[in-house]
C-alpha atoms as a PDB file:
ATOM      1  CA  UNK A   1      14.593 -44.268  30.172  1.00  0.00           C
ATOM      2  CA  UNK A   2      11.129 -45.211  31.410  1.00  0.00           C
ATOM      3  CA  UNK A   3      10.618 -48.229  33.733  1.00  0.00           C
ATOM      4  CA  UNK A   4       7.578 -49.792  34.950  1.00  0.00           C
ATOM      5  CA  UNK A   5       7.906 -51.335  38.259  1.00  0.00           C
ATOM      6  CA  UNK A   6       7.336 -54.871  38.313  1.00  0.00           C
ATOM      7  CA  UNK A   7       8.439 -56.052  41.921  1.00  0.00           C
ATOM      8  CA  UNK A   8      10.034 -54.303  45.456  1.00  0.00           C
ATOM      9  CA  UNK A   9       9.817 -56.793  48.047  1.00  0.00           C
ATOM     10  CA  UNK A  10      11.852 -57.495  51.530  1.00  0.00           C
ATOM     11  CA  UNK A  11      12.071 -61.236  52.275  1.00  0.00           C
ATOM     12  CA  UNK A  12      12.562 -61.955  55.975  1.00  0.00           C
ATOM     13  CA  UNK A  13      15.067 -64.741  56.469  1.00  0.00           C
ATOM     14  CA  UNK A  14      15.200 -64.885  60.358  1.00  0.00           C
ATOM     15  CA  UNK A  15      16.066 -62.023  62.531  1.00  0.00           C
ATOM     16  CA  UNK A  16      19.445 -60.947  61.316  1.00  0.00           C
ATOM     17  CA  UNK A  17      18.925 -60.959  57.286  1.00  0.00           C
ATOM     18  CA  UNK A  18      17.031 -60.625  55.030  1.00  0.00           C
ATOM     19  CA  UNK A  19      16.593 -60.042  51.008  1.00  0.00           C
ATOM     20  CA  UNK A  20      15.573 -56.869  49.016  1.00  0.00           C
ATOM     21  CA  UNK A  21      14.065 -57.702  45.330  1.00  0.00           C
ATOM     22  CA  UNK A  22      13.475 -54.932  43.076  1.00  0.00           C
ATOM     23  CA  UNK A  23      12.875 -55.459  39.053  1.00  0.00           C
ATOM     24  CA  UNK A  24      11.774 -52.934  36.481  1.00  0.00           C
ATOM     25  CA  UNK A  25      10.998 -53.434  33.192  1.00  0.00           C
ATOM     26  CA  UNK A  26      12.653 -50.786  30.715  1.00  0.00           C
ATOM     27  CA  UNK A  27      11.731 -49.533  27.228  1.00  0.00           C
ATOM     28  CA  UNK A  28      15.214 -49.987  26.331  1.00  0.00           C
ATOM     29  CA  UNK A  29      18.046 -52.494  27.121  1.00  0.00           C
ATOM     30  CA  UNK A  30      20.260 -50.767  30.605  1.00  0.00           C
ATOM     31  CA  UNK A  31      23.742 -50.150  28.253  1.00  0.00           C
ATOM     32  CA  UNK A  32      25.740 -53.215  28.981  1.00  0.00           C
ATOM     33  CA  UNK A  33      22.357 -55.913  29.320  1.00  0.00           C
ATOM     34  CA  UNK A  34      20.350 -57.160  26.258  1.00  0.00           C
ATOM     35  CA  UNK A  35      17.456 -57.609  27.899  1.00  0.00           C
ATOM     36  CA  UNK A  36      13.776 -55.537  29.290  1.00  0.00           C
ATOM     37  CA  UNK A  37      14.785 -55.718  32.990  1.00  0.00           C
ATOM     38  CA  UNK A  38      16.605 -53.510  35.558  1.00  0.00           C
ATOM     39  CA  UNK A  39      17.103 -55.074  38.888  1.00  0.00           C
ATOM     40  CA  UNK A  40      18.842 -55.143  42.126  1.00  0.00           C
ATOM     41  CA  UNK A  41      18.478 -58.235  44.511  1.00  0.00           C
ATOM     42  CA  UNK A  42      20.668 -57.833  47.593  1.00  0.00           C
ATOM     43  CA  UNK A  43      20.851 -60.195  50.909  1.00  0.00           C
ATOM     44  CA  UNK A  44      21.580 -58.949  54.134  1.00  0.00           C
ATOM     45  CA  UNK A  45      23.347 -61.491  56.703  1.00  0.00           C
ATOM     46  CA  UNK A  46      23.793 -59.117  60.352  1.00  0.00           C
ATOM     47  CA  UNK A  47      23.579 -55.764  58.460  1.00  0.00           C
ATOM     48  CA  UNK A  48      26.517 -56.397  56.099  1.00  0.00           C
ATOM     49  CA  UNK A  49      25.496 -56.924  52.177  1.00  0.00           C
ATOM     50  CA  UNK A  50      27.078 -60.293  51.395  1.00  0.00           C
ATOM     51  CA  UNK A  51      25.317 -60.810  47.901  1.00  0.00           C
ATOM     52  CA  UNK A  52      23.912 -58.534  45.553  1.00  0.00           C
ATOM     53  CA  UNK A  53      22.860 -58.879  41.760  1.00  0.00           C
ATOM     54  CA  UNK A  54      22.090 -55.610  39.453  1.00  0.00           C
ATOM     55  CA  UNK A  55      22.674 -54.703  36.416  1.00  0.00           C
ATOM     56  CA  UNK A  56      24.393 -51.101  37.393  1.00  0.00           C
ATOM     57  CA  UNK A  57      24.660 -49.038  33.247  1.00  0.00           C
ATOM     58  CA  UNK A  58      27.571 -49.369  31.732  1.00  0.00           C
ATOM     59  CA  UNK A  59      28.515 -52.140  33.967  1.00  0.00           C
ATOM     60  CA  UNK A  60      25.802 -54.824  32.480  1.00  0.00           C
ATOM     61  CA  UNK A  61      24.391 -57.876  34.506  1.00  0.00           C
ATOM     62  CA  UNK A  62      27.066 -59.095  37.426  1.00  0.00           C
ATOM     63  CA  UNK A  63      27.212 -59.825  40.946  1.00  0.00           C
ATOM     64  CA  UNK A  64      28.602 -59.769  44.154  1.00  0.00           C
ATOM     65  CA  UNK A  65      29.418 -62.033  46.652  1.00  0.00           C
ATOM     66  CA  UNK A  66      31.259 -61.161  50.047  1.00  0.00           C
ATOM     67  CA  UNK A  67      32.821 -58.035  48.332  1.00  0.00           C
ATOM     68  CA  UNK A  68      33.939 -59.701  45.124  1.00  0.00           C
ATOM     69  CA  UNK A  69      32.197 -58.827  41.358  1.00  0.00           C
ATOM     70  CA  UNK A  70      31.783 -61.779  38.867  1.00  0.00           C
ATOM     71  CA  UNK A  71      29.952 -61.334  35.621  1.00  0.00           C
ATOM     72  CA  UNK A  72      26.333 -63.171  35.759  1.00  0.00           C
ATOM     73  CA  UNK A  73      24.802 -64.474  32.029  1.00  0.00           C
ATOM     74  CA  UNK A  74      20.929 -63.525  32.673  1.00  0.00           C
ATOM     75  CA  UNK A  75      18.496 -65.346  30.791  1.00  0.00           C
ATOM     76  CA  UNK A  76      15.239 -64.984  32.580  1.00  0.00           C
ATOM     77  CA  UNK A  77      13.555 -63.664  35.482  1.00  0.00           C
ATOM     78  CA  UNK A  78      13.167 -67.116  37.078  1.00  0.00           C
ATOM     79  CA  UNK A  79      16.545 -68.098  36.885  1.00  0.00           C
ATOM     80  CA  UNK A  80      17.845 -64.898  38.377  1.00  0.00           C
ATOM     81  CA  UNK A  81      15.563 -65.677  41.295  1.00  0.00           C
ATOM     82  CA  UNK A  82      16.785 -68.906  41.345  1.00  0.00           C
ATOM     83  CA  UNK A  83      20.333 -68.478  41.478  1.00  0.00           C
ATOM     84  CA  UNK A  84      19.472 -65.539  43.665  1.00  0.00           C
ATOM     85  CA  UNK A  85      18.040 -68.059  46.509  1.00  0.00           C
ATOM     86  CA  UNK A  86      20.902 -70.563  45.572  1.00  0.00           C
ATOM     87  CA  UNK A  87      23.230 -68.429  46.369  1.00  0.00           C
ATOM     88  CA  UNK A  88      21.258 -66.711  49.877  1.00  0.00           C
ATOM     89  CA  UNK A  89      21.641 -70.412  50.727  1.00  0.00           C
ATOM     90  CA  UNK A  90      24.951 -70.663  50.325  1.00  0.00           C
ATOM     91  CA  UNK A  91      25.887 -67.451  52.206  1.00  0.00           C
ATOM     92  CA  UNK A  92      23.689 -68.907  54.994  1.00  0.00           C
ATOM     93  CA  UNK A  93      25.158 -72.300  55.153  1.00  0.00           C
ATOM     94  CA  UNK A  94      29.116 -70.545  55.072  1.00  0.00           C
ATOM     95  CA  UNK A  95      27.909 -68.053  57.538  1.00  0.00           C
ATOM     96  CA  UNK A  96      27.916 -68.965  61.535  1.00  0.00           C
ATOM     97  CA  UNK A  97      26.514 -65.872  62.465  1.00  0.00           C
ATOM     98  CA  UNK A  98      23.177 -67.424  60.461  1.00  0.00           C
END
């Protein structure tokens, strides 16, 4: 499946985390998404992954949060970001390590 890269960034969020955005756009739908994107957005609180969206094939858009996976309905690429930060936030704020 060919994939353009659209964005690979690292977000510094203080000293101890941070958050790694990639997105692709595909030809073709990952099997399990109806949509033009594969991504992975992960946050890292003191070198543990607490929060990470993809879209893995086969397993279709989900997340995970402190070692849990719920299913996640995308829409767009904004609200993925959004939600994405919403939830960094929250892992910060229920964090005392942050």
């Amino acid at each position: 499946m060919p994939a353009t890269l659209l964005i690979r960034n690292r977000i510094a969020h203080g000293e101890t985390q941070f958050a790694e955005i990639v997105v692709w756009r595909v030809t073709a739908p990952v099997p399990g998404s109806n949509h033009a994107y594969k991504y992975r957005l992960a946050f890292v609180l003191n070198g543990e992954c607490v929060l990470r969206y993809d879209n893995e094939a086969g397993k279709g858009d989900h997340r995970h949060v402190n070692g849990a996976e719920k299913s996640y309905q995308f829409s767009t690429l904004d609200k993925l970001f959004a939600d994405f930060e919403r939830d960094i936030r929250r892992q910060q704020d229920e964090d005392p390590r942050s």
